[in-house]
Protein backbone atom coordinates (compact mmCIF):
# COMPACT_ATOMS: atom_id res chain seq x y z
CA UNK A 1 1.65 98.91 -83.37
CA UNK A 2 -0.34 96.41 -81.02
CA UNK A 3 -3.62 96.56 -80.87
CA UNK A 4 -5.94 94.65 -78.99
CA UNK A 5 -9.89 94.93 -79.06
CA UNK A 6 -12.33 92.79 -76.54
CA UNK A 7 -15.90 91.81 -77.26
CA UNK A 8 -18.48 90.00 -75.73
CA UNK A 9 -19.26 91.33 -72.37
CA UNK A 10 -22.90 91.82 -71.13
CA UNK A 11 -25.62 91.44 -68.42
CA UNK A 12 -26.62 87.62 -67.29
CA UNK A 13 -27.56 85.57 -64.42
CA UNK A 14 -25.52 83.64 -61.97
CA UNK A 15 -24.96 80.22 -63.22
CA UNK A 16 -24.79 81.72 -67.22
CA UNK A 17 -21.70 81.62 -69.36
CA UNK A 18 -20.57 84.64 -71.45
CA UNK A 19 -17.33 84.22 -74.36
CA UNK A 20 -15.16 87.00 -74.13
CA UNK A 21 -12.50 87.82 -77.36
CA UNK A 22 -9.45 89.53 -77.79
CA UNK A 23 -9.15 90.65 -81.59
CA UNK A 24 -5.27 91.16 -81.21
CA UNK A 25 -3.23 92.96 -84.64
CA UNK A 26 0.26 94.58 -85.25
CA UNK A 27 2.82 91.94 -84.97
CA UNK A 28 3.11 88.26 -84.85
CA UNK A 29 2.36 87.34 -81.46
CA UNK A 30 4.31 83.87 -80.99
CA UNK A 31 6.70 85.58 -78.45
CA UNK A 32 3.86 86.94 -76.62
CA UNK A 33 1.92 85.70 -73.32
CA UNK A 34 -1.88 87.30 -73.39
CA UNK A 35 -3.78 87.62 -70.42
CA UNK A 36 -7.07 88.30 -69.25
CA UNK A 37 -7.30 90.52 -66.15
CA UNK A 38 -10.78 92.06 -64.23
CA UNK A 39 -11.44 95.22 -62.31
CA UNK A 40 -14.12 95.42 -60.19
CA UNK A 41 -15.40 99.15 -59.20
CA UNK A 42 -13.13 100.25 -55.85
CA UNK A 43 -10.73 97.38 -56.05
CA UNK A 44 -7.29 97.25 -58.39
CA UNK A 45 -7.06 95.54 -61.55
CA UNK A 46 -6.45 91.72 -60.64
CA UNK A 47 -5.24 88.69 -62.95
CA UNK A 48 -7.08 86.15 -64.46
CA UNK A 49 -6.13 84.13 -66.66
CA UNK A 50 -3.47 83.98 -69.34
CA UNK A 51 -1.97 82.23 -72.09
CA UNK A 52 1.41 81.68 -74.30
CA UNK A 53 0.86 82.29 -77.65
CA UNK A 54 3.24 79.37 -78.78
CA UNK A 55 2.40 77.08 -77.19
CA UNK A 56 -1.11 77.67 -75.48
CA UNK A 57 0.38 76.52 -71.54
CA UNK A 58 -2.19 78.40 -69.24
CA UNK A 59 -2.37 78.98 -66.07
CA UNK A 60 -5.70 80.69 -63.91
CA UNK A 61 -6.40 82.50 -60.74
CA UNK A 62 -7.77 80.11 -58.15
CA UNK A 63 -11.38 81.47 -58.34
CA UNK A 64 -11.79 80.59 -62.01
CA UNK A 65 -10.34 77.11 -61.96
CA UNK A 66 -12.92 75.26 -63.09
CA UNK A 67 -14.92 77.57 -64.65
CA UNK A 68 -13.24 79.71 -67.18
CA UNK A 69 -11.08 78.76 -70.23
CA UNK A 70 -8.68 80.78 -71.99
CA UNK A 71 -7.57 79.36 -75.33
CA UNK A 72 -5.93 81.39 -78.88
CA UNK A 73 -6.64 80.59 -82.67
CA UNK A 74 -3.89 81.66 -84.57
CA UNK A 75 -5.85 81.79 -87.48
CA UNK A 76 -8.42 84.11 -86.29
CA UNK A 77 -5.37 86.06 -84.23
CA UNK A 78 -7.86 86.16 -81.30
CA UNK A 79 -7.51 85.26 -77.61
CA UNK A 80 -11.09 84.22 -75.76
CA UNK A 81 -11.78 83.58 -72.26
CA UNK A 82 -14.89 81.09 -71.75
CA UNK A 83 -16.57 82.23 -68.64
CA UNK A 84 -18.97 79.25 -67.28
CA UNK A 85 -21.03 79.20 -63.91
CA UNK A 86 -21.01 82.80 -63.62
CA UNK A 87 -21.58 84.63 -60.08
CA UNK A 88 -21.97 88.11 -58.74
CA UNK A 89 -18.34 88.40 -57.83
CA UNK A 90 -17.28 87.79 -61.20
CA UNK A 91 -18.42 91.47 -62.19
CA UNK A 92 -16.24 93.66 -63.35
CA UNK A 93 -14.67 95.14 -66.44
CA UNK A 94 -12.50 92.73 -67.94
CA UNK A 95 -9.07 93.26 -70.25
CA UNK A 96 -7.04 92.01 -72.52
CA UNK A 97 -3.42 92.52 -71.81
CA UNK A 98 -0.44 91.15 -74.11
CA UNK A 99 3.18 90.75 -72.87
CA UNK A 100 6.23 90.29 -75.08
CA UNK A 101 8.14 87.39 -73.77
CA UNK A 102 7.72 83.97 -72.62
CA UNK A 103 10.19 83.18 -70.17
CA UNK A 104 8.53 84.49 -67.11
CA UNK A 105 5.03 84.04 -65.77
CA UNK A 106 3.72 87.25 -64.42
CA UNK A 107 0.45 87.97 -62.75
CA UNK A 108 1.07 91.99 -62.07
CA UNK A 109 -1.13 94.10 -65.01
CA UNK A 110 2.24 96.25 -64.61
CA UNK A 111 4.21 93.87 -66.79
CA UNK A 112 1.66 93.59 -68.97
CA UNK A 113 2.65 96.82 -72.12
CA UNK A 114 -0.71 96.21 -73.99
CA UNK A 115 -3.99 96.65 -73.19
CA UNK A 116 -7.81 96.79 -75.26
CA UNK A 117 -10.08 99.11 -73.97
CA UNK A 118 -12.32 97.16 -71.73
CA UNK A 119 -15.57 95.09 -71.88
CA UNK A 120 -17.92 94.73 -69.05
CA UNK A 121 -19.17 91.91 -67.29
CA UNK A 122 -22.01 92.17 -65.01
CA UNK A 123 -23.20 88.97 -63.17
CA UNK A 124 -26.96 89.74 -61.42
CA UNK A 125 -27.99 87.20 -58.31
């Protein structure tokens, strides 16, 4: 059975930089794309950021570009998202989400068949 369990979340100022994990367990994940996705209170859950496991080709929404870094370590079976230059809009309650295949790039959290519970972020002004 997947599971996947974030860390790392908190309360900081804009302009800090938080590390968010992903301890992922249950399977081997090298036919797996993880992503990070954010929900903000009132709005829908919206993509991130995400990552093949194999290979560790990324690709980012356009408001993170820049500033946030996904990477895995297959050692540690974790997937972290580096969040630099924080700002207000940033806040929200980010996931991890894990995907079996890696043929197809998709940025709808309805293709996504794992999720953790949840860790929030809350960016202050």
């Amino acid at each position: 059975q997947v599971q996947l369990v974030e860390s790392g979340g908190g309360l900081v100022q804009a302009g800090a930089s938080l590390r968010l994990s992903c301890a992922v367990s249950g399977r081997a994940f090298v036919s797996y794309i993880m992503g990070w996705f954010r929900q903000a209170p009132g709005k829908e859950r919206e993509f991130v950021a995400h990552i093949r496991w194999s290979d560790g080709a990324t690709y980012y929404t356009d408001s993170v570009k820049g500033r946030f870094t996904i990477s895995r370590d297959n050692a540690r079976n974790t997937v972290s998202l580096q969040m630099n230059n924080l700002k207000p809009e940033d806040t929200a309650v980010y996931y991890c989400g894990a995907r079996y295949g890696t043929a197809t790039w998709y940025r709808e959290p309805s293709k996504y068949g794992y999720w953790g519970q949840g860790t929030q972020v809350t960016v202050s002004s």
